[in-house]
PDB file of N, CA and C in Angstrom:
ATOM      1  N   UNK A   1     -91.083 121.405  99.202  1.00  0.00           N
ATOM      2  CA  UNK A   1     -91.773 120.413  98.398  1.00  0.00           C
ATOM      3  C   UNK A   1     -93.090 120.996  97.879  1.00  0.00           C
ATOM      4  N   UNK A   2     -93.672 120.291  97.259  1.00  0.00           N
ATOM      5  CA  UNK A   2     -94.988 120.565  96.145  1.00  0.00           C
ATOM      6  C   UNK A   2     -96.024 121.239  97.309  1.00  0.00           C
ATOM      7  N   UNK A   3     -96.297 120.450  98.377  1.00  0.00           N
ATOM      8  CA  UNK A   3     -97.494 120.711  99.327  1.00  0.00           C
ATOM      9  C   UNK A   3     -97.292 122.129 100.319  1.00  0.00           C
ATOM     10  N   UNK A   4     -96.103 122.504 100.313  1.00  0.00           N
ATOM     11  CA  UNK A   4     -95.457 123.575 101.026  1.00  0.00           C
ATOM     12  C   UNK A   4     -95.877 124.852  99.960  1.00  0.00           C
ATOM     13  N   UNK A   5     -94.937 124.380  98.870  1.00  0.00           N
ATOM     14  CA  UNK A   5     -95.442 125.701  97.917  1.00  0.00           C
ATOM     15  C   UNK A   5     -96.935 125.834  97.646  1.00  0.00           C
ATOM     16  N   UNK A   6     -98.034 124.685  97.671  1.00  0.00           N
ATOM     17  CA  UNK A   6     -99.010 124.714  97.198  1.00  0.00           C
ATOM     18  C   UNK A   6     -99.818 125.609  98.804  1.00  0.00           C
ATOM     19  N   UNK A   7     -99.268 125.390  99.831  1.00  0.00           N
ATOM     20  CA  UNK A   7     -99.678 126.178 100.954  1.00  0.00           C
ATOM     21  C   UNK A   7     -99.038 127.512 100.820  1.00  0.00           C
ATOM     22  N   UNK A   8     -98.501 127.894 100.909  1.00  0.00           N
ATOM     23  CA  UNK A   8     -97.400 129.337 100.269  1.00  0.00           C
ATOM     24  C   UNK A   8     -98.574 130.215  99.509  1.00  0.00           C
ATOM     25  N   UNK A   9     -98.622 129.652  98.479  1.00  0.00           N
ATOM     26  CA  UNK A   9     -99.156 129.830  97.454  1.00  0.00           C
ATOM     27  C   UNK A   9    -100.643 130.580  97.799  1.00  0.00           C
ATOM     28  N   UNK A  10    -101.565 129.886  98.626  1.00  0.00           N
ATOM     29  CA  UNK A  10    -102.594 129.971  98.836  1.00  0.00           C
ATOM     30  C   UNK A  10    -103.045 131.097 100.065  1.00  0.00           C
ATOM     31  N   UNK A  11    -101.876 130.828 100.825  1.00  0.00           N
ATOM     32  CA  UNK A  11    -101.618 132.575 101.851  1.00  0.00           C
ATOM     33  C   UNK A  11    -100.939 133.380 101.337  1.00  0.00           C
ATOM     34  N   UNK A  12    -100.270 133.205 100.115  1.00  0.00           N
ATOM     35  CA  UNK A  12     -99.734 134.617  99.621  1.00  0.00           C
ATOM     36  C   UNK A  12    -101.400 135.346  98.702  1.00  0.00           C
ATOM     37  N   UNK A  13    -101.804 134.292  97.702  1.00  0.00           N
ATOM     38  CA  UNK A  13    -102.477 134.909  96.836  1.00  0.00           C
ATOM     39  C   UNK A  13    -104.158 134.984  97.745  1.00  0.00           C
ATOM     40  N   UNK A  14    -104.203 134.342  99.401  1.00  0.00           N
ATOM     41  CA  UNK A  14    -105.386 134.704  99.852  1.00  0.00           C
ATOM     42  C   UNK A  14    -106.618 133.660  99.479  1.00  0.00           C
ATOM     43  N   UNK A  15    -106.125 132.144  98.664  1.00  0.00           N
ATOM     44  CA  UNK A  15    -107.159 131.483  98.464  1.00  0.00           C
ATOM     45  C   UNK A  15    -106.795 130.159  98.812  1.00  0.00           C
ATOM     46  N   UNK A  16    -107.999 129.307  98.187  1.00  0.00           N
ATOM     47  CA  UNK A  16    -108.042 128.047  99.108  1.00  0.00           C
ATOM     48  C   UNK A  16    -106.844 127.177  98.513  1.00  0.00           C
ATOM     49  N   UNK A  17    -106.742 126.040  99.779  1.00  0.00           N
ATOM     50  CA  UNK A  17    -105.851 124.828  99.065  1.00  0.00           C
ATOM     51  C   UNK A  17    -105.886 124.279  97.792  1.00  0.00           C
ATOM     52  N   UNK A  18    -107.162 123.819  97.561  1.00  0.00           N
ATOM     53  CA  UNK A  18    -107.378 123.518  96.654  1.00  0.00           C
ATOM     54  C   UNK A  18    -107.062 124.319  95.092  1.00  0.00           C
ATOM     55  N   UNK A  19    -107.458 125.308  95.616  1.00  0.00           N
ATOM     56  CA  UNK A  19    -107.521 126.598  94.114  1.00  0.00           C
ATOM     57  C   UNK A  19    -105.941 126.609  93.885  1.00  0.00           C
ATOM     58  N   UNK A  20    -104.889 126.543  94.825  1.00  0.00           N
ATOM     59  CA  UNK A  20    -103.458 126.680  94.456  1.00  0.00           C
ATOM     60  C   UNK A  20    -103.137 125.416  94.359  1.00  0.00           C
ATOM     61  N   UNK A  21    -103.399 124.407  94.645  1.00  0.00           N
ATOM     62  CA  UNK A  21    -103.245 122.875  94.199  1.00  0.00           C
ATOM     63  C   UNK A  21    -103.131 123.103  92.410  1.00  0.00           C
ATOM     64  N   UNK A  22    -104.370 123.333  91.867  1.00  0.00           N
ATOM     65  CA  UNK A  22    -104.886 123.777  90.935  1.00  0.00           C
ATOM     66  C   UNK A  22    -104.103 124.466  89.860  1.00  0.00           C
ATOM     67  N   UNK A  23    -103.459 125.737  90.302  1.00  0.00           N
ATOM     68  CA  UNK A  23    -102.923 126.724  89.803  1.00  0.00           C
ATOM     69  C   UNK A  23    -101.230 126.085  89.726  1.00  0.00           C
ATOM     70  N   UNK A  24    -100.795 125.256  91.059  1.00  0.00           N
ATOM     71  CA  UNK A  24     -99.293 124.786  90.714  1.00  0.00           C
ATOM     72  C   UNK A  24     -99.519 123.675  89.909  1.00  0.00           C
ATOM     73  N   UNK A  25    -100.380 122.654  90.046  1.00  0.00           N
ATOM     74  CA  UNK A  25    -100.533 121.854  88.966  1.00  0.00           C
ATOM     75  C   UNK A  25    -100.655 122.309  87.646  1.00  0.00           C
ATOM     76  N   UNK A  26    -101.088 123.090  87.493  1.00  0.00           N
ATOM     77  CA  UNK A  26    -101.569 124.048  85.960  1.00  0.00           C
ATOM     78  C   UNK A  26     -99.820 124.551  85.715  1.00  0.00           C
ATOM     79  N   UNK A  27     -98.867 125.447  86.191  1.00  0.00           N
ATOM     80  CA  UNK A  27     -97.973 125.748  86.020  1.00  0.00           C
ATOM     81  C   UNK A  27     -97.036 124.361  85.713  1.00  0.00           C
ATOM     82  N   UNK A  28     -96.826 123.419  86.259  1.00  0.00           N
ATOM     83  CA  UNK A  28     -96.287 122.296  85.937  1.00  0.00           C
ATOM     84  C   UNK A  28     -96.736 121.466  84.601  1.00  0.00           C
ATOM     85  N   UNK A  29     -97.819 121.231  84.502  1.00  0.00           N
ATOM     86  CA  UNK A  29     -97.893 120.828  83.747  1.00  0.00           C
ATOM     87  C   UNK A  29     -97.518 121.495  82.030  1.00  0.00           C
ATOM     88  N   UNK A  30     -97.846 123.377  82.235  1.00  0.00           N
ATOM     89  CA  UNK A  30     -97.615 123.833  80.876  1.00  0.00           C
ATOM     90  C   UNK A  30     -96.181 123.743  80.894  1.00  0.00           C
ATOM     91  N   UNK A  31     -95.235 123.932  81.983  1.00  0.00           N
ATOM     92  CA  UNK A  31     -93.892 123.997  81.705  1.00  0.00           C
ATOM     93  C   UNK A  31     -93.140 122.464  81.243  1.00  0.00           C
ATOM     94  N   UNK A  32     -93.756 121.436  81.599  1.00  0.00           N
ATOM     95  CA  UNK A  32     -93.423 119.999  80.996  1.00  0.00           C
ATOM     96  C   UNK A  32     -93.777 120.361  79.411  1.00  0.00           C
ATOM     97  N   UNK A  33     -94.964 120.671  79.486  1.00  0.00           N
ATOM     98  CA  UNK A  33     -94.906 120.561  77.583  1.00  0.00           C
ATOM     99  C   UNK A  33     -94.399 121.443  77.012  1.00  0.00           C
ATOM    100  N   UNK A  34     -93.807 122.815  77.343  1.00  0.00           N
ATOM    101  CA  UNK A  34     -93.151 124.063  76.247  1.00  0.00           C
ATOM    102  C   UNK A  34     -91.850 122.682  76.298  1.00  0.00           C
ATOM    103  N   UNK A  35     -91.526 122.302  77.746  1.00  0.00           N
ATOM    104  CA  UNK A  35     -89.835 121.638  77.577  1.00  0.00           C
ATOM    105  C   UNK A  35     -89.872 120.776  76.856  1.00  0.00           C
ATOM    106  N   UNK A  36     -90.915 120.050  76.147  1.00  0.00           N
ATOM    107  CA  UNK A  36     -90.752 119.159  75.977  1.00  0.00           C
ATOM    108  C   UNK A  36     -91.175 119.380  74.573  1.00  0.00           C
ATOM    109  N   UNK A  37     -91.359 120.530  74.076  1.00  0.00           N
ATOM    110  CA  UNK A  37     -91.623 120.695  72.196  1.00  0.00           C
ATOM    111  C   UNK A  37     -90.517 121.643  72.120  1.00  0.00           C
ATOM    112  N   UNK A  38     -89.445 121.479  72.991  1.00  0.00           N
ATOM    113  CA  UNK A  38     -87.862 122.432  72.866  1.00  0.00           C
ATOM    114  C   UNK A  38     -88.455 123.731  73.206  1.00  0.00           C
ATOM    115  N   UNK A  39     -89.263 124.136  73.792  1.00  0.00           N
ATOM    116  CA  UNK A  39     -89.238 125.766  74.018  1.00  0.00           C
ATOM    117  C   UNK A  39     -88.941 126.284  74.949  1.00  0.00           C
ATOM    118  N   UNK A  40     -88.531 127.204  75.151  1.00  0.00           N
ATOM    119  CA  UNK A  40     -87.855 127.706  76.122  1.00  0.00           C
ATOM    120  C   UNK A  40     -88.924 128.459  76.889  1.00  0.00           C
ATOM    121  N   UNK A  41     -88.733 128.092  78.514  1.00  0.00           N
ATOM    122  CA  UNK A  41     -90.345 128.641  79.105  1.00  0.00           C
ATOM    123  C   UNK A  41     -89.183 130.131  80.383  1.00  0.00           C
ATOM    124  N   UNK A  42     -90.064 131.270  80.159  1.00  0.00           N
ATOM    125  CA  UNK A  42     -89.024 132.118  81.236  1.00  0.00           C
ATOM    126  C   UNK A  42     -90.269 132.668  82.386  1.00  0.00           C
ATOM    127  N   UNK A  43     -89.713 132.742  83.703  1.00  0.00           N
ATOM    128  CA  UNK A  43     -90.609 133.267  84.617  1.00  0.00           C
ATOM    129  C   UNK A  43     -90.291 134.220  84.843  1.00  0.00           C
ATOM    130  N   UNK A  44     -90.690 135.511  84.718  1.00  0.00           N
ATOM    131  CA  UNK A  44     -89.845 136.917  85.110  1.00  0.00           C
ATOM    132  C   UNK A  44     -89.542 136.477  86.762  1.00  0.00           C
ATOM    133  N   UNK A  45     -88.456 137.377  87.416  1.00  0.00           N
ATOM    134  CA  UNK A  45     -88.697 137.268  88.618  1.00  0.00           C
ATOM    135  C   UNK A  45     -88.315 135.619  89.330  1.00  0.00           C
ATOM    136  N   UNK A  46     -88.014 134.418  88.676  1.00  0.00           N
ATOM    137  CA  UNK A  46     -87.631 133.637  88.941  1.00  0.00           C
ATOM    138  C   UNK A  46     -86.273 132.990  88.266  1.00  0.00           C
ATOM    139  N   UNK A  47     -86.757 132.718  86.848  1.00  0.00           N
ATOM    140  CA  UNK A  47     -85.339 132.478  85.744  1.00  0.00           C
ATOM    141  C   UNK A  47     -86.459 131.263  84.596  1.00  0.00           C
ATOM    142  N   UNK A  48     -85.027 130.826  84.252  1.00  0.00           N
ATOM    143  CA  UNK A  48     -85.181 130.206  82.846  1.00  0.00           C
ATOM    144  C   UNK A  48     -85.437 128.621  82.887  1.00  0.00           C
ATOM    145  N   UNK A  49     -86.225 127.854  82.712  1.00  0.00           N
ATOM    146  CA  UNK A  49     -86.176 126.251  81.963  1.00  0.00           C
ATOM    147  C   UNK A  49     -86.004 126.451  80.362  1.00  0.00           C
ATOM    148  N   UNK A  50     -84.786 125.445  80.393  1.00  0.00           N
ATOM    149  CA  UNK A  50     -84.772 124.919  78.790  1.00  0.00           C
ATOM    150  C   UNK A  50     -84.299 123.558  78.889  1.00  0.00           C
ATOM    151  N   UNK A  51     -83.840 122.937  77.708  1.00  0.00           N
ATOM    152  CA  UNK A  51     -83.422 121.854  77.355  1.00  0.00           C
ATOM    153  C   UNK A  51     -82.111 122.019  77.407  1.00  0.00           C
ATOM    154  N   UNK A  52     -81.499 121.521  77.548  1.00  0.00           N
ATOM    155  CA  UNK A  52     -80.014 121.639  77.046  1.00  0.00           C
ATOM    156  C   UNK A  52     -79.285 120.812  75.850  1.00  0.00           C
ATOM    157  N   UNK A  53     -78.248 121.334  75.250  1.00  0.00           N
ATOM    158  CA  UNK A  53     -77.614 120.008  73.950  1.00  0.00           C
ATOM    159  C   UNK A  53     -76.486 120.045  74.176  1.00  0.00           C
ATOM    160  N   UNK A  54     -76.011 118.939  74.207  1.00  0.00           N
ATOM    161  CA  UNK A  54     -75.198 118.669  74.618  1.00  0.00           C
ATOM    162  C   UNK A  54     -74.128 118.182  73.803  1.00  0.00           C
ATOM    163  N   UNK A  55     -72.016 118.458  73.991  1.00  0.00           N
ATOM    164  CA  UNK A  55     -71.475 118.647  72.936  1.00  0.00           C
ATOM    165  C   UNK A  55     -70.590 116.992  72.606  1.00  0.00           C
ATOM    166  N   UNK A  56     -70.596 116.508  71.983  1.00  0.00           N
ATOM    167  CA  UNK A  56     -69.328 115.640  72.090  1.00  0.00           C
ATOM    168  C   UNK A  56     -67.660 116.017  72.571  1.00  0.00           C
ATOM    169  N   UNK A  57     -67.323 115.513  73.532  1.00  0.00           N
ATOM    170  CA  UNK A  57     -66.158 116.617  74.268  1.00  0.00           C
ATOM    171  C   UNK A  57     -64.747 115.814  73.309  1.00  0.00           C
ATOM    172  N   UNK A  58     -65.066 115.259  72.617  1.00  0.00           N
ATOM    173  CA  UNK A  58     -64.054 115.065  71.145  1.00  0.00           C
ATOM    174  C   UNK A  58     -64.367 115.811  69.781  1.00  0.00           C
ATOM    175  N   UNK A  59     -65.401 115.861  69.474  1.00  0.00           N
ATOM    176  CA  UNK A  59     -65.325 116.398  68.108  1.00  0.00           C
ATOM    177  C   UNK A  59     -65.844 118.267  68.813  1.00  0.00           C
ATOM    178  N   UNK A  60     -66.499 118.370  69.696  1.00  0.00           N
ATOM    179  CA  UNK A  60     -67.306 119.735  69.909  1.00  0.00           C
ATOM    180  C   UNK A  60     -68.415 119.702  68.932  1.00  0.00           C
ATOM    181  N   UNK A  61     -69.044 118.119  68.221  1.00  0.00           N
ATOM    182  CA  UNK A  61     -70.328 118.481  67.675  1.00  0.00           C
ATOM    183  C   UNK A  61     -71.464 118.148  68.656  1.00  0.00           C
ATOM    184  N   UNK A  62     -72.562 118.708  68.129  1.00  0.00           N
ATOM    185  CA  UNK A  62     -74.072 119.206  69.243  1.00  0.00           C
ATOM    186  C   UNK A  62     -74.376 117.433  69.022  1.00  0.00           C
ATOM    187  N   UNK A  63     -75.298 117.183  70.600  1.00  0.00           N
ATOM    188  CA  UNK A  63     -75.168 115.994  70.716  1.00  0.00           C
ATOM    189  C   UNK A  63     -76.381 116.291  71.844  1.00  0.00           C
ATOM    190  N   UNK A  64     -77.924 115.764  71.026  1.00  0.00           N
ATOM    191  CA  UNK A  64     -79.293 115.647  71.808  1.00  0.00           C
ATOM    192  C   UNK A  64     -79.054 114.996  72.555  1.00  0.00           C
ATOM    193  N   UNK A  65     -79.846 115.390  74.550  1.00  0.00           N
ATOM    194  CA  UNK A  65     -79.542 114.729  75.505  1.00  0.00           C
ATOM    195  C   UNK A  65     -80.560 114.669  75.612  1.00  0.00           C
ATOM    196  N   UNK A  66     -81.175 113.536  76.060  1.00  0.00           N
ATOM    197  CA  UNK A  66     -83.011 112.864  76.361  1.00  0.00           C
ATOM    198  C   UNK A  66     -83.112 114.145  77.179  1.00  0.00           C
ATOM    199  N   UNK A  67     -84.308 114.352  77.439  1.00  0.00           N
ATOM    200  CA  UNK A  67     -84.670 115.622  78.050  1.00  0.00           C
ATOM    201  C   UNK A  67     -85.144 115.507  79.269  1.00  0.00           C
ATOM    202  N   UNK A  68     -85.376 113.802  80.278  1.00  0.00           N
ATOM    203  CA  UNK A  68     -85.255 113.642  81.283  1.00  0.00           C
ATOM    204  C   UNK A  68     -84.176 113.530  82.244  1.00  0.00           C
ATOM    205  N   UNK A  69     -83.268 113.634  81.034  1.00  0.00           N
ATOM    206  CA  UNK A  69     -81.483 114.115  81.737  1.00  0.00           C
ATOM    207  C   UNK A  69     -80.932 115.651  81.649  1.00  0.00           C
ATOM    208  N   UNK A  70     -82.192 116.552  80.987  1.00  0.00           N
ATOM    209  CA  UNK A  70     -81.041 117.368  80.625  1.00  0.00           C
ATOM    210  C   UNK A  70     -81.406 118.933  80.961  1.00  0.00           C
ATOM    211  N   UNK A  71     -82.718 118.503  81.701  1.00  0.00           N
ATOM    212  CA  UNK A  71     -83.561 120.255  82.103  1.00  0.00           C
ATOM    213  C   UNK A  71     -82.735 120.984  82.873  1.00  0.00           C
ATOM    214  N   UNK A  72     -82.303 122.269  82.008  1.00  0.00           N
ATOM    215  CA  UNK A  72     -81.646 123.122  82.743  1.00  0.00           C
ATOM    216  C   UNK A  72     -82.067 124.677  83.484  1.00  0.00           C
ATOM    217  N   UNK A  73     -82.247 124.999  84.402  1.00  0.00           N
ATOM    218  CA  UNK A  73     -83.193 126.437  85.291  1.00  0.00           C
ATOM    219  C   UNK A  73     -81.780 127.168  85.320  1.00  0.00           C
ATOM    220  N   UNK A  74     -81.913 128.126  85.010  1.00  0.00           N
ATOM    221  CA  UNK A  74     -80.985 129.579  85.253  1.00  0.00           C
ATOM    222  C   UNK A  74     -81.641 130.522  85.900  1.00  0.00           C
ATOM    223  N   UNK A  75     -81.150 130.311  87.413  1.00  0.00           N
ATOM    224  CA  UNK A  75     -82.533 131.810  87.880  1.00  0.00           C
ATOM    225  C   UNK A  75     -82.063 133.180  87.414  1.00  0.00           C
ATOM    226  N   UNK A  76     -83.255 133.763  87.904  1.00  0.00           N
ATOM    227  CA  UNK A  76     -82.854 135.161  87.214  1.00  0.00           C
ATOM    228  C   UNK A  76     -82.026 136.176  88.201  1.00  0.00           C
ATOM    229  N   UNK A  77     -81.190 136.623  87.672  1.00  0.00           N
ATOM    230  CA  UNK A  77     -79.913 138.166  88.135  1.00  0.00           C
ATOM    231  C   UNK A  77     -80.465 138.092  89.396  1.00  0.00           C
ATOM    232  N   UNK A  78     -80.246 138.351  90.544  1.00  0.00           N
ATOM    233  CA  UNK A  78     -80.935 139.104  91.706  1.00  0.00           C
ATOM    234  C   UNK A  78     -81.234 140.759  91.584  1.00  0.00           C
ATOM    235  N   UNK A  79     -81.786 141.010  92.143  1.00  0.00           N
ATOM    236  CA  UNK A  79     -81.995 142.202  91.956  1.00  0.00           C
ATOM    237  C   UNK A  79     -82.319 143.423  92.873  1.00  0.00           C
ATOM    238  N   UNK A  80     -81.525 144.325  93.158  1.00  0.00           N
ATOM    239  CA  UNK A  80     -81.305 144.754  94.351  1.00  0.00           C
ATOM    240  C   UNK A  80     -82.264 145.839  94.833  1.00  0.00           C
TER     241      UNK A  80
END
């Protein structure tokens, strides 16, 4: 959950609660708005958020899905 990573966060990078409170709030919030003006946001080392569109499974035409239904993460390859 949010408070776990936000502790994570703060013994990996060596600083306070607060300052990674800060920094995951800051990451959340820019990734709500690229998703949400259709852009596609990528984290090296983690993977992909986008939107997804979605098809009519009769005709196969593109068919906008509200975007609180439709955020899709592809992590990235593993890598050995």
């Amino acid at each position: 959950n949010k408070s776990q990573l936000v502790e994570a966060v703060a013994l990996d990078a060596n600083i306070s609660k607060v300052d990674a409170r800060k920094a995951v709030d800051a990451i959340i919030r820019v990734t709500v708005h690229s998703l949400r003006q259709g852009e596609r946001l990528t984290l090296t080392g983690l993977g992909t958020f986008t939107r997804t569109l979605g098809r009519n499974p009769r005709t196969g035409a593109p068919v906008k899905i509200p975007p609180r239904k439709a955020i899709k993460f592809r992590p990235t390859a593993e890598v050995e």
